[in-house]
Structure formats: C-alpha cells, structure tokens
N, C-alpha and C. Protein backbone atom coordinates (compact mmCIF):
# COMPACT_ATOMS: atom_id res chain seq x y z
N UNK A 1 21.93 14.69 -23.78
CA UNK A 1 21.62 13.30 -23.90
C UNK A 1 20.41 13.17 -24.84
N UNK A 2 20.52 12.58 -25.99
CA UNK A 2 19.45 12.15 -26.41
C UNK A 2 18.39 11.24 -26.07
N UNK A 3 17.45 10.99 -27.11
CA UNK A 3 16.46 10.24 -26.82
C UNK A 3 17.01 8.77 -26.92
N UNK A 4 17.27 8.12 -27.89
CA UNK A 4 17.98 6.83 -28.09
C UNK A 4 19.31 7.10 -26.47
N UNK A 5 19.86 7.72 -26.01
CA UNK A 5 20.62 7.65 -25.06
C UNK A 5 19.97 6.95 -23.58
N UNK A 6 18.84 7.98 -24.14
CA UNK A 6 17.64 7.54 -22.49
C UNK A 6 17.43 5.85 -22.74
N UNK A 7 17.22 5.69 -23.82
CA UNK A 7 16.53 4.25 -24.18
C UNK A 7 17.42 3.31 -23.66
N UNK A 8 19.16 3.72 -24.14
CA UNK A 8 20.08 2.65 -23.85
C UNK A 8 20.45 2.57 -22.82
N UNK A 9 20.18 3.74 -21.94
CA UNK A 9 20.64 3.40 -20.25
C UNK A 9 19.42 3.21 -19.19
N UNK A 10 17.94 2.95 -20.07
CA UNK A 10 17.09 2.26 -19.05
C UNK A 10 16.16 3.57 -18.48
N UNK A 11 16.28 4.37 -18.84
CA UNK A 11 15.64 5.37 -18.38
C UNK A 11 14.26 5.92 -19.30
N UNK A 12 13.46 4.72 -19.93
CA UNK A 12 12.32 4.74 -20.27
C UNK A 12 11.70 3.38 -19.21
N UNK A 13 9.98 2.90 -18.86
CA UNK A 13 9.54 2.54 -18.82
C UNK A 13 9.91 0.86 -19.45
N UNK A 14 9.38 0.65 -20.20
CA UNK A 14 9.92 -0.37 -20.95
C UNK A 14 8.74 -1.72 -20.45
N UNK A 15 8.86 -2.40 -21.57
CA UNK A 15 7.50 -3.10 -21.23
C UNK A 15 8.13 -4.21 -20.02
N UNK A 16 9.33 -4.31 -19.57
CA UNK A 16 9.65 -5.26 -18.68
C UNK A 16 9.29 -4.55 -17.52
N UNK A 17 9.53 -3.63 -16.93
CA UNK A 17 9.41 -2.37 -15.82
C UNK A 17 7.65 -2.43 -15.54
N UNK A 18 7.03 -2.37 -17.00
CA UNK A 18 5.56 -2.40 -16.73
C UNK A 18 5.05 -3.53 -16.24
N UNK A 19 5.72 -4.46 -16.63
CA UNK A 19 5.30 -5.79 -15.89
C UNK A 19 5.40 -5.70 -14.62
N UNK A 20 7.00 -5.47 -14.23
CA UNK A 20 6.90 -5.32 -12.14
C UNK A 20 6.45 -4.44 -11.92
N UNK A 21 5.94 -3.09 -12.27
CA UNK A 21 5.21 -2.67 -11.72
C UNK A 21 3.60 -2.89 -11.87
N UNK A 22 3.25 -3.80 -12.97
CA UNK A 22 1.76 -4.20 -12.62
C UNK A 22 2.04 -5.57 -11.77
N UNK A 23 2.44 -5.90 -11.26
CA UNK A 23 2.49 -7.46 -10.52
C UNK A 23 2.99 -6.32 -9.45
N UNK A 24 3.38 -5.67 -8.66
CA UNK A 24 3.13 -4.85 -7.27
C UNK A 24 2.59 -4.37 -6.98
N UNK A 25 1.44 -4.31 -8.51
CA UNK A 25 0.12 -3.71 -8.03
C UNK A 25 -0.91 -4.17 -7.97
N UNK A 26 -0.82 -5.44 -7.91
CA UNK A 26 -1.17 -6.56 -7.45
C UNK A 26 -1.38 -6.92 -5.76
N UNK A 27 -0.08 -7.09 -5.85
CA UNK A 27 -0.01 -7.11 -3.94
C UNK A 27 -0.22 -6.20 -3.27
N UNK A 28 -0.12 -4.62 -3.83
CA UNK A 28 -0.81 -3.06 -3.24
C UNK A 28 -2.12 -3.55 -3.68
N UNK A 29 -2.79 -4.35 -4.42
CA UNK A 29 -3.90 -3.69 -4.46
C UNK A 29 -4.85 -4.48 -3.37
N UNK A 30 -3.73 -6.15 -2.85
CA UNK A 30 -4.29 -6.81 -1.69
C UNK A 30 -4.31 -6.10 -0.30
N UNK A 31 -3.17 -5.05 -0.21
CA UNK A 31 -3.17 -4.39 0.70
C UNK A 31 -4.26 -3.67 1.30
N UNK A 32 -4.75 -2.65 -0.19
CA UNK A 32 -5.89 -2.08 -0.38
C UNK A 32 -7.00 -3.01 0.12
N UNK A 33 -7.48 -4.05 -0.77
CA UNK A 33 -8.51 -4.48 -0.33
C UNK A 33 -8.93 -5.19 1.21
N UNK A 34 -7.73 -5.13 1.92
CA UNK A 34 -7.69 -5.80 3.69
C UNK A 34 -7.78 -4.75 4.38
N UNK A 35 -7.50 -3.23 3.99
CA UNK A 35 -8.05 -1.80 4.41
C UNK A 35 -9.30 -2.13 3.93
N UNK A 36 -9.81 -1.59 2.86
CA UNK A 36 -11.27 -1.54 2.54
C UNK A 36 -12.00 -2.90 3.72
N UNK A 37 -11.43 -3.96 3.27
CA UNK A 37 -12.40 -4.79 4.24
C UNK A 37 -11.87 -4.21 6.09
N UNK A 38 -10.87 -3.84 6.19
CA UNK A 38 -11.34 -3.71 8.08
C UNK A 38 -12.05 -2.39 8.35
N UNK A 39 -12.41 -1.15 6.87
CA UNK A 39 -13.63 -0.35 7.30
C UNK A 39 -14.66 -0.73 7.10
N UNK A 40 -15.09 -2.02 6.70
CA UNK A 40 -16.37 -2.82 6.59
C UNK A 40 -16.43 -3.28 7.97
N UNK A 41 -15.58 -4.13 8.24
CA UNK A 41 -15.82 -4.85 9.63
C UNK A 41 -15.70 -4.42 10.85
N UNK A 42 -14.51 -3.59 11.04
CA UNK A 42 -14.13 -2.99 12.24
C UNK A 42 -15.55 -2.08 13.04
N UNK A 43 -16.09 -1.64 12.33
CA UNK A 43 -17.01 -1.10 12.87
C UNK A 43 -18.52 -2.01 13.30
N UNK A 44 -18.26 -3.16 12.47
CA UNK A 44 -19.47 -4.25 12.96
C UNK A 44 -19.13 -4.35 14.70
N UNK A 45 -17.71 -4.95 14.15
CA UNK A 45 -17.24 -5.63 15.73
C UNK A 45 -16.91 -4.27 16.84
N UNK A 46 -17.01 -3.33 16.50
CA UNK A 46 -17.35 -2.28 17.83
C UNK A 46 -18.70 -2.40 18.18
N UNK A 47 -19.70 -2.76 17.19
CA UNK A 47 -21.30 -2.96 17.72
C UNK A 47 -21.58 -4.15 18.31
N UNK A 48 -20.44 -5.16 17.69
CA UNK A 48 -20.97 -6.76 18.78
C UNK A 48 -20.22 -6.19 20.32
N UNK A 49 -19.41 -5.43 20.55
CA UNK A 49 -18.50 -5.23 21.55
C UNK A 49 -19.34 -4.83 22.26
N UNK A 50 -20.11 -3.50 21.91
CA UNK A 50 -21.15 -2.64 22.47
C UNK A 50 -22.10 -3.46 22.98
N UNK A 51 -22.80 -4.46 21.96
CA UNK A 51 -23.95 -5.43 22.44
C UNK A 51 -23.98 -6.50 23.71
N UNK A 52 -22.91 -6.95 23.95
CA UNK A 52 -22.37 -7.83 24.70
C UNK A 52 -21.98 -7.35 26.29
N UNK A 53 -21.86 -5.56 26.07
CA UNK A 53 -22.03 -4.91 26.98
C UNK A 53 -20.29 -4.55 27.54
N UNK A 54 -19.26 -4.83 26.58
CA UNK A 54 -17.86 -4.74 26.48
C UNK A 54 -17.65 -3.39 26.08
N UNK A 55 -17.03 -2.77 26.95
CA UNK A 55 -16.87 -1.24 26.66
C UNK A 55 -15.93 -1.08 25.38
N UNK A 56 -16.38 -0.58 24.11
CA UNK A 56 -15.74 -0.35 22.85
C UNK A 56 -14.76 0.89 22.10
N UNK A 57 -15.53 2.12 23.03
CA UNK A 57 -15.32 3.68 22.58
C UNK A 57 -15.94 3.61 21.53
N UNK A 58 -15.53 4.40 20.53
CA UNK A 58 -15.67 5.36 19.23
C UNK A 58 -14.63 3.98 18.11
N UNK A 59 -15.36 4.36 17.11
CA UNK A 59 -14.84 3.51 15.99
C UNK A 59 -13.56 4.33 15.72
N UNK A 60 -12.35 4.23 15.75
CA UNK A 60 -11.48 5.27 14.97
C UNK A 60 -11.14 4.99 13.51
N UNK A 61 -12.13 6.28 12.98
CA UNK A 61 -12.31 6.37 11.18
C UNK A 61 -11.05 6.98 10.72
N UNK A 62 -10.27 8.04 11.91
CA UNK A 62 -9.15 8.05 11.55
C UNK A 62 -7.89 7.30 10.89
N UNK A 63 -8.05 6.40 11.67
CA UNK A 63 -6.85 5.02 11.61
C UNK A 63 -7.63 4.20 9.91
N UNK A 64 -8.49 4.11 10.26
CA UNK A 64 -9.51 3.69 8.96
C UNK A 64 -8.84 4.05 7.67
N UNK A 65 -9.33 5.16 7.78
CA UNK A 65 -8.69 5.97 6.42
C UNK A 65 -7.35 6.13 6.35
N UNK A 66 -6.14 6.33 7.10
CA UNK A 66 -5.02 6.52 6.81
C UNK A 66 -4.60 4.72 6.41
N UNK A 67 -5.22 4.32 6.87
CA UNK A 67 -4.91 2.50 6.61
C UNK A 67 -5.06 2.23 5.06
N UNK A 68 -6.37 2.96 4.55
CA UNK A 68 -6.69 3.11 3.11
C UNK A 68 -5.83 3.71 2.13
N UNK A 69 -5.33 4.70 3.10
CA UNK A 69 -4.94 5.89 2.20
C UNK A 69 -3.33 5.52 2.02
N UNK A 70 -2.58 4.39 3.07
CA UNK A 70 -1.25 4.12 3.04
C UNK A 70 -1.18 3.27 1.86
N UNK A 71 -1.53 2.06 0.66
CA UNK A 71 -1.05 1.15 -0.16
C UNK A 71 -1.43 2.42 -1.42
N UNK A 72 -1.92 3.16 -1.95
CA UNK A 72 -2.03 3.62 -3.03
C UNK A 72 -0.95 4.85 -2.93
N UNK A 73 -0.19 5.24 -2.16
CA UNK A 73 0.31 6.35 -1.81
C UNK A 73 2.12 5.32 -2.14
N UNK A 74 1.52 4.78 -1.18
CA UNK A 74 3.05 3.74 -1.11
C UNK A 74 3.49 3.46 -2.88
N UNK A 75 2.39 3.03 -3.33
CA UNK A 75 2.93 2.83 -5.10
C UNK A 75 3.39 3.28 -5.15
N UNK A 76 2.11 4.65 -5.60
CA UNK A 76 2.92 6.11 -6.42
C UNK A 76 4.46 6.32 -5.95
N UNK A 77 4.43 6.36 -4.71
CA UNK A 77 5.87 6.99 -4.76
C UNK A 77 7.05 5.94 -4.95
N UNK A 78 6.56 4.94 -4.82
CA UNK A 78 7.55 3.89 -4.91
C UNK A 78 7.73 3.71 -6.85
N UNK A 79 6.93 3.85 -7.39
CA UNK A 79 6.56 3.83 -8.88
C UNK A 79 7.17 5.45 -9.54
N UNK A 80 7.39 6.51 -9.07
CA UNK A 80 8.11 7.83 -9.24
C UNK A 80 9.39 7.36 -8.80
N UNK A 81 9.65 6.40 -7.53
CA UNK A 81 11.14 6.99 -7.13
C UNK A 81 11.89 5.77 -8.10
N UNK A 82 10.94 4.64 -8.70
CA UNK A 82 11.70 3.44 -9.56
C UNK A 82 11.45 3.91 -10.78
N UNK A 83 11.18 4.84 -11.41
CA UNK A 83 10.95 4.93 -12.81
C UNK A 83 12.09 5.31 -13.63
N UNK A 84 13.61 6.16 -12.89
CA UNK A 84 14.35 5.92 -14.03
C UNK A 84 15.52 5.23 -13.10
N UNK A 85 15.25 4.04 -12.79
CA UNK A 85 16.00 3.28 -12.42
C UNK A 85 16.08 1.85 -13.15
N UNK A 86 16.84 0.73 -12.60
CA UNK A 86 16.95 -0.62 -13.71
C UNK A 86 15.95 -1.29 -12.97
N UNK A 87 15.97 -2.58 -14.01
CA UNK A 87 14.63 -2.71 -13.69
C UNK A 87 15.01 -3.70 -12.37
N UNK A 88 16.03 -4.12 -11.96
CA UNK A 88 16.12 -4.80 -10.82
C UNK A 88 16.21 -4.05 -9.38
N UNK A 89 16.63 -2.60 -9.56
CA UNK A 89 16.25 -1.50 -8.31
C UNK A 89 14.49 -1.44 -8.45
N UNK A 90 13.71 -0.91 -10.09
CA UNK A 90 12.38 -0.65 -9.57
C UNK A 90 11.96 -1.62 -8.84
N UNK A 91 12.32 -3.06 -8.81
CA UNK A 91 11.98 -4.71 -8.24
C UNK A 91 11.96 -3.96 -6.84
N UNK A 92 12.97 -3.71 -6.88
CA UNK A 92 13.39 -3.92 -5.18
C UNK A 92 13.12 -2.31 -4.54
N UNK A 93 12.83 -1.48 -5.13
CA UNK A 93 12.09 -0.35 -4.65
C UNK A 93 10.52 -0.80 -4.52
N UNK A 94 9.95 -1.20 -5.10
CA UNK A 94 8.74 -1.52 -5.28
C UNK A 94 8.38 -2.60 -3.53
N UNK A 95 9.37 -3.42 -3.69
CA UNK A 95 9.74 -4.53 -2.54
C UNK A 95 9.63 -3.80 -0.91
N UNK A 96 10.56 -3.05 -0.94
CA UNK A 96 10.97 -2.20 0.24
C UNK A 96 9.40 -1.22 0.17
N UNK A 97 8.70 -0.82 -0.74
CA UNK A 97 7.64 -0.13 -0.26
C UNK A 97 6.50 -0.94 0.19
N UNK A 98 6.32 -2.20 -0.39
CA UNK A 98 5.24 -3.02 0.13
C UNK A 98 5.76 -3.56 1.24
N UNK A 99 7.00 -4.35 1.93
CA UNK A 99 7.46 -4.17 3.29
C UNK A 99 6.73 -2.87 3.84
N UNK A 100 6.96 -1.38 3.85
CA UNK A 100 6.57 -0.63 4.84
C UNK A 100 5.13 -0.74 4.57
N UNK A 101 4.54 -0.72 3.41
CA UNK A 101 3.43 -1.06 3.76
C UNK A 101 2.63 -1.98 4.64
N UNK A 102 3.01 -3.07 4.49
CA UNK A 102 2.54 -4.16 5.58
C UNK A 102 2.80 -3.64 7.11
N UNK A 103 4.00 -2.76 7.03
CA UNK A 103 4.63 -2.41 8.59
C UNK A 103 3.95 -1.48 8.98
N UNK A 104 3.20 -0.53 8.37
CA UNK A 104 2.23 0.57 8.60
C UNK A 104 0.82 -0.09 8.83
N UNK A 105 0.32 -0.99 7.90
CA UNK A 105 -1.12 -1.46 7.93
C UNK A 105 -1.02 -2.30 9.44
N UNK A 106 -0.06 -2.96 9.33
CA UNK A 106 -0.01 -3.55 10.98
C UNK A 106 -0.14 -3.04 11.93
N UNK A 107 0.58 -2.10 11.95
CA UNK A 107 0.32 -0.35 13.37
C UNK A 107 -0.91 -0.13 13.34
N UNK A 108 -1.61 0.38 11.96
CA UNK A 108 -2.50 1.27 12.50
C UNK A 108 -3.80 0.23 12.70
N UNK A 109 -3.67 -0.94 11.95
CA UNK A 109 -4.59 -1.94 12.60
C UNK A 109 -4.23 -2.09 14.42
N UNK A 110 -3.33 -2.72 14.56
CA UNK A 110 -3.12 -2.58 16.16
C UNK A 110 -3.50 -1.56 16.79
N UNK A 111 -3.22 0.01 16.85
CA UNK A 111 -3.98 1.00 17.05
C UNK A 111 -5.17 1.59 16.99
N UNK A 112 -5.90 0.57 15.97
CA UNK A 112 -7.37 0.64 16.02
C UNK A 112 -8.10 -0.39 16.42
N UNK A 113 -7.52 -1.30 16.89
CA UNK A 113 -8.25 -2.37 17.77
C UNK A 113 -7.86 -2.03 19.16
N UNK A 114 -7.19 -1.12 19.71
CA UNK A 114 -6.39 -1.30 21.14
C UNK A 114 -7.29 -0.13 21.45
C-alpha cells in the first residue's frame, strides 16, 4: 500500500480528525481540571470535618491521583485506538472514552467521599 493509498482511505490524521480530537480535548481537559480541583478541596473539607469534631479518617490521595491520572490516559488511548480510523468512528471513540471517563471520575469521587 502506498502512501497516496493511506491518504485515500483515511488513514492519515488529517486536519478534520485534528479538529475532533482537539475539541475532546477540551472536555478531557474539563475532566482534568474537576480532578485537579477535588485534590485542592477534598482535603480542605476533611479538615472542616475534623474541626467540627465529625470523624473524617485519612484523606485518600490514592483515589486523588488515580482520579487525575484517569482523563489524560483516557485520551491517549482513545486518540491511538481512533487514529487510523474515519473520522466519524475517531468522533465516537473519542465519545465512548469521555463517557467512561465521567463513569470512573464519578466512582472514585464517591469512594473518596464515603
């Protein structure tokens, strides 16, 4: 298969492809930033918990970080497994990974408030 072959069956990038995938990285990167903000906060509100005299435990930095570490992970692979696909699968690969994303950030938020 040549190079012009790759071109005609979609199996380059292409500046349309770059577009959905910078506009999902967009909404990964809101994902990101509602992780980053609940390791800002989450740990305030274990100290108002503490203050108030509400038994809190341990902050779990665990859940923290895998919360962080789930929207940039989710791209990549969602951005590898759509790259020689059309551009209406990368759409909807891209789609189906920010769904599990939200479905993961929801868990491990629930799991770190419980």
């Amino acid at each position: 298969m040549t190079e012009t072959d790759n071109v005609r069956t979609g199996r380059r990038l292409g500046w349309a492809g770059l577009a959905v995938a910078l506009l999902f990285a967009l909404f990964f990167a809101y994902d990101l930033w509602e992780a980053i903000q609940n390791a800002i906060e989450l740990p305030k509100l274990y100290a108002q918990l503490e203050a108030v005299g509400l038994p809190a435990g341990d902050v779990p930095w665990l859940l923290i970080a895998v919360g962080i570490a789930i929207p940039p992970l989710a791209y990549v692979v969602a951005f590898v497994a759509g790259r020689r696909h059309t551009l209406a699968m990368k759409a909807l690969i891209f789609l189906l990974a920010l769904v599990a994303v939200a479905a993961l950030s929801l868990s491990v938020n629930a799991l770190a408030v419980a």
